[in-house]
Protein backbone atom coordinates (compact mmCIF):
# COMPACT_ATOMS: atom_id res chain seq x y z
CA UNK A 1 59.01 63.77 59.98
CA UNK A 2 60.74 63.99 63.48
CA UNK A 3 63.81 65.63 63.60
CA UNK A 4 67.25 63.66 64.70
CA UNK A 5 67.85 63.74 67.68
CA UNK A 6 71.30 65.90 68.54
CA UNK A 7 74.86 64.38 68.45
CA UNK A 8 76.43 64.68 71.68
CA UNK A 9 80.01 65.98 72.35
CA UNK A 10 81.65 66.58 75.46
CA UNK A 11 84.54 68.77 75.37
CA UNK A 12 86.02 67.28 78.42
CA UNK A 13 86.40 63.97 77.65
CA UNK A 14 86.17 63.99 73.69
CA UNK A 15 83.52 61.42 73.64
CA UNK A 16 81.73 61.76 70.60
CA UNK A 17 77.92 60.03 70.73
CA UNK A 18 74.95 59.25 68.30
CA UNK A 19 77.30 59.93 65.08
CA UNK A 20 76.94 57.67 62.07
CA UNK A 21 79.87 56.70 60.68
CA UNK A 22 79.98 59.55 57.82
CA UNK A 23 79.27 61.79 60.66
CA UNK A 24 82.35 60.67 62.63
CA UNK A 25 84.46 60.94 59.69
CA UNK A 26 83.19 64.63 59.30
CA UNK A 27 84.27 65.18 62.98
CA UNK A 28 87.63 64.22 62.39
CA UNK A 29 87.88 66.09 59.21
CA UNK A 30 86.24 69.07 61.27
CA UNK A 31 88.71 68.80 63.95
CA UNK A 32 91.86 68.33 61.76
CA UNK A 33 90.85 71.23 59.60
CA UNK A 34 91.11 73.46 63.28
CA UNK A 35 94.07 72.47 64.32
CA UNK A 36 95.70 73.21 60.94
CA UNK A 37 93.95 76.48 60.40
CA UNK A 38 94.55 77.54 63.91
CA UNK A 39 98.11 78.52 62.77
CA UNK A 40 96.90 81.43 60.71
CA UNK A 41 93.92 82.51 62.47
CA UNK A 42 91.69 79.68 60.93
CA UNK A 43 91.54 81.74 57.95
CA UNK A 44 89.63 79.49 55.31
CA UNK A 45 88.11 76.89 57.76
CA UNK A 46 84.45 78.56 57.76
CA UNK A 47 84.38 78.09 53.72
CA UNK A 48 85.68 74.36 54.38
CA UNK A 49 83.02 73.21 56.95
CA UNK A 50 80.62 74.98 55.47
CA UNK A 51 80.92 72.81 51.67
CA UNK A 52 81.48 69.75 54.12
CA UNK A 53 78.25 70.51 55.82
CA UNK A 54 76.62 70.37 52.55
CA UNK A 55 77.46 66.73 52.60
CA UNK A 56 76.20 66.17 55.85
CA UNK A 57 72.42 65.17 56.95
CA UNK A 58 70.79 68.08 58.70
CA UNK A 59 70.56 67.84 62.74
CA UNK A 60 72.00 69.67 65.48
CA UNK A 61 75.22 68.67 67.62
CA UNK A 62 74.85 69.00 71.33
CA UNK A 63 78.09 70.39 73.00
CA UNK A 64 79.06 69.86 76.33
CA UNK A 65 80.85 73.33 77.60
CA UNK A 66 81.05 71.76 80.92
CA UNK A 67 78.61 70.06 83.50
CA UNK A 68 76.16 72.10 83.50
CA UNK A 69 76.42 73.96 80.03
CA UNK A 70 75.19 72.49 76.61
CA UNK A 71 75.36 74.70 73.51
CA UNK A 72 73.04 73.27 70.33
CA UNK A 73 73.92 74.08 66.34
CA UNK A 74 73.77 72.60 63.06
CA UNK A 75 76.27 70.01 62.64
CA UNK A 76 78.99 71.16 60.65
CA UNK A 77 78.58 74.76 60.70
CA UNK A 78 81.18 76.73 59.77
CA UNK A 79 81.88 79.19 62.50
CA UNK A 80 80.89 76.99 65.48
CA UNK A 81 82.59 73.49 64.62
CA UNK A 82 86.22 74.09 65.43
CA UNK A 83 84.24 73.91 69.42
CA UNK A 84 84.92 70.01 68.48
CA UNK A 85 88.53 70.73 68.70
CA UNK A 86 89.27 70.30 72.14
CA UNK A 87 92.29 72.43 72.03
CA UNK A 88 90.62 75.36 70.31
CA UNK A 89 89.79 78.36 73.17
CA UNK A 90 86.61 80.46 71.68
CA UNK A 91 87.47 84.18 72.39
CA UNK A 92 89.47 83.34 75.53
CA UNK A 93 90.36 87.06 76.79
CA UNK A 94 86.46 87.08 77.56
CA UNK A 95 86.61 83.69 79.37
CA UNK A 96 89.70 85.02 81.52
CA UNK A 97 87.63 87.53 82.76
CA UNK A 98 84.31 85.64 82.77
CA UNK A 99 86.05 83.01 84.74
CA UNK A 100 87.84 85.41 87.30
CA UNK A 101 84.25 87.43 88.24
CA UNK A 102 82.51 83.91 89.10
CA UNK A 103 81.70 85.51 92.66
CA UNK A 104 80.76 88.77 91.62
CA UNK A 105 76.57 89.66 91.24
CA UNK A 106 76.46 90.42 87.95
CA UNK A 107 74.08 90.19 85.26
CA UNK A 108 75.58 89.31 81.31
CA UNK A 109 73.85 91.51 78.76
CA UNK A 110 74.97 89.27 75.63
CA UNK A 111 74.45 91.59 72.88
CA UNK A 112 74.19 89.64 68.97
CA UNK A 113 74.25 86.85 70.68
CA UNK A 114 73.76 84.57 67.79
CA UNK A 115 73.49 80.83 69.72
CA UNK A 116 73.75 82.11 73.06
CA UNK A 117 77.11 80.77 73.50
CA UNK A 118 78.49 83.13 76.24
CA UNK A 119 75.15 83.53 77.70
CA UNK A 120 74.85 79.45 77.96
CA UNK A 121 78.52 79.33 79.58
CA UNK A 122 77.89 82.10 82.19
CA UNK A 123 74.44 81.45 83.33
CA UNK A 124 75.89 77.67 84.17
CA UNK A 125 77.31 77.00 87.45
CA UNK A 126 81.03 76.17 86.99
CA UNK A 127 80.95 80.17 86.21
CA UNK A 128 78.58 81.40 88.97
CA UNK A 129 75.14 81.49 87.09
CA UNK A 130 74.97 84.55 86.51
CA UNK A 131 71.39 86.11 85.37
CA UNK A 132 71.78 86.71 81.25
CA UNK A 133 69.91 88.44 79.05
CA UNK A 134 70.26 87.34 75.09
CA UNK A 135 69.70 89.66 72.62
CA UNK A 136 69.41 88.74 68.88
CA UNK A 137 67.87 90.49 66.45
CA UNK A 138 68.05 87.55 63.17
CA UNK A 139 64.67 85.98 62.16
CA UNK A 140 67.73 82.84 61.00
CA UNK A 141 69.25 82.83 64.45
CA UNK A 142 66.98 83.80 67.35
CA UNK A 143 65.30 80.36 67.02
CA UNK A 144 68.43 78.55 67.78
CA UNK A 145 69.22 81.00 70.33
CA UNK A 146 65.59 80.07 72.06
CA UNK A 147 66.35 76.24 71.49
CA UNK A 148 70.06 76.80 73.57
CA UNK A 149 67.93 78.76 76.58
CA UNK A 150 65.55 75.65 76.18
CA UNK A 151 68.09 72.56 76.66
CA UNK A 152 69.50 74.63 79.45
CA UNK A 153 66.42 74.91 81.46
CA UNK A 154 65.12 78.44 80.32
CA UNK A 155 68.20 79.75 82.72
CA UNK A 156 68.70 83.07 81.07
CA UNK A 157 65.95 85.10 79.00
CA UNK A 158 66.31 85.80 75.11
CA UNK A 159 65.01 88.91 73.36
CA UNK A 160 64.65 89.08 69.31
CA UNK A 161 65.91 92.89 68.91
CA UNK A 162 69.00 94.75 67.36
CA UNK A 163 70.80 96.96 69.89
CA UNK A 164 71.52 100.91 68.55
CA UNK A 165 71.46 104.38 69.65
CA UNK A 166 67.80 104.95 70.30
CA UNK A 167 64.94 102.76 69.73
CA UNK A 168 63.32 102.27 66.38
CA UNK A 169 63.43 99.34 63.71
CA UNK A 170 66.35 98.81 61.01
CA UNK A 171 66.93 96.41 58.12
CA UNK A 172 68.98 93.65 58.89
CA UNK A 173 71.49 92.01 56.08
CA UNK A 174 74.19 89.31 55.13
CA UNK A 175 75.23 86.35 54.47
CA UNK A 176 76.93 84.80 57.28
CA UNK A 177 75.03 84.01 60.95
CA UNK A 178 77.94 85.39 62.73
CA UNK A 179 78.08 88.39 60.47
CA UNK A 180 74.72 90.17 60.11
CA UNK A 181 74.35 93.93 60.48
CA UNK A 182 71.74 96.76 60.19
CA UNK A 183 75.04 99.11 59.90
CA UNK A 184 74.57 98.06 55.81
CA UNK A 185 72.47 100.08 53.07
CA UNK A 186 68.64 99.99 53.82
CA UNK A 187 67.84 98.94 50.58
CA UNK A 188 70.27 96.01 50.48
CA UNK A 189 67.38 93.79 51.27
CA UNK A 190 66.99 91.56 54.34
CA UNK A 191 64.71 91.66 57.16
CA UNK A 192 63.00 94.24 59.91
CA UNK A 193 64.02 94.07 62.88
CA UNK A 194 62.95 96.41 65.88
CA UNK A 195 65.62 98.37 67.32
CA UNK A 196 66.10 99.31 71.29
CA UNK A 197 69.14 100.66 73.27
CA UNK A 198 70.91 99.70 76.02
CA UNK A 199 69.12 102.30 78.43
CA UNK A 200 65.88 101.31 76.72
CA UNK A 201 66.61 98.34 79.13
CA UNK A 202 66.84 100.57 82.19
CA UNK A 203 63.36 102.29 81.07
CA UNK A 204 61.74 98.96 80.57
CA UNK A 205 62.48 97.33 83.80
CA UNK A 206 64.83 94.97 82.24
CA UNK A 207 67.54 95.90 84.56
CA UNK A 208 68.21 98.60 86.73
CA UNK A 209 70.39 101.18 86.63
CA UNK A 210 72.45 100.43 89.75
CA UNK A 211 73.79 96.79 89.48
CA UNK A 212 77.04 95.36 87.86
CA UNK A 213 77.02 94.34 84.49
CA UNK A 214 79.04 92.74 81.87
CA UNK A 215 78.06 93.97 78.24
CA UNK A 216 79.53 91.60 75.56
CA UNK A 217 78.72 94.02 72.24
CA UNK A 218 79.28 91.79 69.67
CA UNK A 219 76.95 94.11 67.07
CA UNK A 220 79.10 94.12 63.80
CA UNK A 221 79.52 97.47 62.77
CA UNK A 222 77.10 99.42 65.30
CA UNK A 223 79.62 99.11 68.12
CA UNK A 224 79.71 103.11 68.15
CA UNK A 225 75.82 103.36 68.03
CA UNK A 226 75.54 101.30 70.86
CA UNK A 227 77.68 102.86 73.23
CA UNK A 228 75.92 106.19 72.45
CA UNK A 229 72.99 104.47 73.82
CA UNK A 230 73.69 103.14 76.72
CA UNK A 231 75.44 106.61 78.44
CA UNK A 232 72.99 105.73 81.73
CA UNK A 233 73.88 102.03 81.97
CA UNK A 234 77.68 102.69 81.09
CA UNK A 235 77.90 104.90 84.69
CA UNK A 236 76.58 102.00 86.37
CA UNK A 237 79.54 99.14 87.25
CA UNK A 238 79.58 97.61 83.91
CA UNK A 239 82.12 96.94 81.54
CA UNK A 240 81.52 96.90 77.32
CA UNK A 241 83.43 94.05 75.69
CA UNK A 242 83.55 95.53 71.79
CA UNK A 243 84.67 93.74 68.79
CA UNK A 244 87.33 95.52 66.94
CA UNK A 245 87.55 94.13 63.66
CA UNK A 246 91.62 93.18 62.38
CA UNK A 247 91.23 94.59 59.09
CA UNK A 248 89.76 98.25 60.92
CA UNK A 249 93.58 99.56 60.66
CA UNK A 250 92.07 102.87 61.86
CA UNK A 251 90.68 101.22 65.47
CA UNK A 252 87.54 103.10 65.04
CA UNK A 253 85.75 101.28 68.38
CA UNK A 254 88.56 102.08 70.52
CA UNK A 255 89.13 105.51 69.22
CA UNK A 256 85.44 106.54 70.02
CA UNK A 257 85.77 104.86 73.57
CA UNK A 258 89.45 106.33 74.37
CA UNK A 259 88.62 110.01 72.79
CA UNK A 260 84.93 110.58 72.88
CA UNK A 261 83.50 108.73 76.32
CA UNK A 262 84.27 108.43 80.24
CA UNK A 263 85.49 104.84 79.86
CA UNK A 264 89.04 103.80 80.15
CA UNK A 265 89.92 101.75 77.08
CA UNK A 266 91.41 97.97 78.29
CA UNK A 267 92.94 95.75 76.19
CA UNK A 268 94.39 91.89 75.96
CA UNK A 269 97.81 91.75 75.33
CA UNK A 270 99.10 88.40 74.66
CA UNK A 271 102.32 89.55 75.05
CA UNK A 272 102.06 90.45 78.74
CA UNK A 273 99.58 87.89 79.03
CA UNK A 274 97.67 91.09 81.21
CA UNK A 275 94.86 93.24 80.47
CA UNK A 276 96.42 96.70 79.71
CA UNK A 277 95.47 100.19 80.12
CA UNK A 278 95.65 101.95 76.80
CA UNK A 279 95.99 105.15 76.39
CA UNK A 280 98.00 105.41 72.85
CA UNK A 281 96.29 103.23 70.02
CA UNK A 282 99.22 102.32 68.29
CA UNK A 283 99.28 98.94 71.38
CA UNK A 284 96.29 97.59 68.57
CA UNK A 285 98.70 97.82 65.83
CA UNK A 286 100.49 95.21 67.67
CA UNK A 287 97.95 92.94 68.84
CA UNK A 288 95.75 93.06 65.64
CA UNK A 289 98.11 90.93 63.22
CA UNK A 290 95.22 88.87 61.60
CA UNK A 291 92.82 91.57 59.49
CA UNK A 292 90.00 88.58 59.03
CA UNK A 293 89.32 88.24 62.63
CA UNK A 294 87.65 89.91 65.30
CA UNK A 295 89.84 91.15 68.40
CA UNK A 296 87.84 92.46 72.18
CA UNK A 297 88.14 95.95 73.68
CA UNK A 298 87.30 96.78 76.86
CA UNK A 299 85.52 99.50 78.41
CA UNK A 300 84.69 100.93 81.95
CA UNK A 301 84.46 103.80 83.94
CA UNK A 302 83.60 101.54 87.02
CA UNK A 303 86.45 101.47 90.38
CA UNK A 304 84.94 98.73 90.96
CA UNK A 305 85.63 96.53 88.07
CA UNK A 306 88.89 98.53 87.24
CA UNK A 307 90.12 96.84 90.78
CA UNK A 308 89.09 93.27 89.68
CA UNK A 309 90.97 93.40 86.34
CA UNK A 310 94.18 94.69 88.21
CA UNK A 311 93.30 91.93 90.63
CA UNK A 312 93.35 89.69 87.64
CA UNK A 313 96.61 91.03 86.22
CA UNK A 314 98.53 90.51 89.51
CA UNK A 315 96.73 86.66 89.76
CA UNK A 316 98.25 86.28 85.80
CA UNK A 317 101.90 87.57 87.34
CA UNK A 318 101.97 84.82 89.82
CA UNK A 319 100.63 82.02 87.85
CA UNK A 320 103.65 82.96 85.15
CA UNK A 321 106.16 82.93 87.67
């Protein structure tokens, strides 16, 4: 049998298209569900969609990002439906700098990509189409990573690995798309998955070790591992974008990058509304107030893009005033 063709939904104008009427109703239950969660942190949506998704046929739901950007999924998955709230912003300290470096030659390296959002969004041309690489080591999730490079006209390339420290293969485990790791137990099951680091890149001919990069290291739990591996890349004009988790009360990303590495150690603050310089940790004991969601570091030892976040900051200033 030949699968449904996609719903379409475009962000801009809200139109919702090729939705049954069950399926429209689980739109508006999807979208209600965000805007209520949003007030603590969505905390409980995933487990919502997810048991409404149960209910729903199974076909994918095109998004429209913009023009020129359409990101596929199952409809009704948990972690990537509150994208049908149009108010909802999906890790928008990223897109503030994503959207400010829109004339700079760089290339994304999207690390556990999962769908291929970021590397969907950049690569399109309302943010400079940038070349992206996609890496995504899930047997579950490279496919639909492969199918978002596809409806976007093969713009960026995908790669079906796990980044680390040094190149090798690792087990790969959980429950949860957004959420698998080979930081767990070997023997907790799961799948094989070949390992490389980020300099492995540099030695393959990937990339090459001058350029500018953006490294979005979204590699739950082998943040650490990964920076160890990518020492060569790192003194190249690049920038790491880590996920601290909220619950890590101890910081453990940022402490490696602030006390054991080159890179200066930048941070959102929504207070300030600015990227700021940190130099004592106790600045995360602020900003991480929900312990169930991720929150992005920032890491570089580049002038170069050091200039363009201060740039940013004093762009920020004026908008505010």
């Amino acid at each position: 049998m030949m699968a449904q063709a996609p719903i379409q939904f475009d962000r801009a104008s809200g139109a919702l298209e090729g939705a049954n009427l069950w399926e429209r109703t689980a739109a508006l239950a999807l979208v209600t569900g965000s805007k209520i969660s949003s007030h603590f942190s969505h905390m409980g949506y995933i487990a919502c969609a997810n048991l409404l998704r149960k209910t729903l046929p199974e076909r994918n739901i095109a998004i429209k990002l913009n023009p020129d950007a359409v990101f596929e999924f199952p409809y009704g998955d948990g972690y990537w439906s509150k994208l049908l709230n149009r108010s909802y912003n999906y890790e928008d300290e990223l897109e503030l700098l994503f959207a400010d470096s829109i004339d700079v030659d760089y290339t994304l390296l999207d690390c556990g990509a999962n769908y291929g959002y970021w590397s969907v969004l950049v690569s399109s041309n309302p943010f400079g189409a940038h070349k992206a690489i996609a890496i995504e080591p899930s047997g579950q999730n490279y496919p639909k990573l492969a199918n978002n490079a596809r409806v976007n006209g093969g713009r960026f390339e995908t790669m079906k690995c796990a980044i680390g420290a040094a190149r090798g293969t690792a087990r790969l485990s959980g429950t949860k798309h957004e959420a698998f790791s080979i930081a767990g137990d070997p023997s907790a099951g799961g799948e094989e998955v070949p390992v490389i680091s980020l300099d492995d890149l540099i030695e393959d001919g990937r990339v090459a070790a001058t350029g500018k990069y953006l490294i979005k290291l979204d590699v739950e739990g082998v943040e650490i591992e990964a920076i160890k591996g990518g020492a060569r890349l790192l003194k190249a004009d690049s920038v790491i974008m880590c996920e601290e988790h909220g619950s890590d009360r101890s910081h453990a990303v940022s402490r490696y990058i602030l006390e054991q590495t080159p890179l200066k150690l930048i941070v959102f603050d929504p207070r300030s509304k600015r990227m700021e310089t940190v130099t004592e940790l106790s600045i995360l004991d602020r900003i991480k107030v929900s312990t169930h969601v991720g929150y992005n570091v920032f890491g570089t030892a580049s002038a170069f893009w050091q200039d363009r976040i201060e740039a940013l900051n004093a762009k920020t200033a004026r908008r505010m005033q």
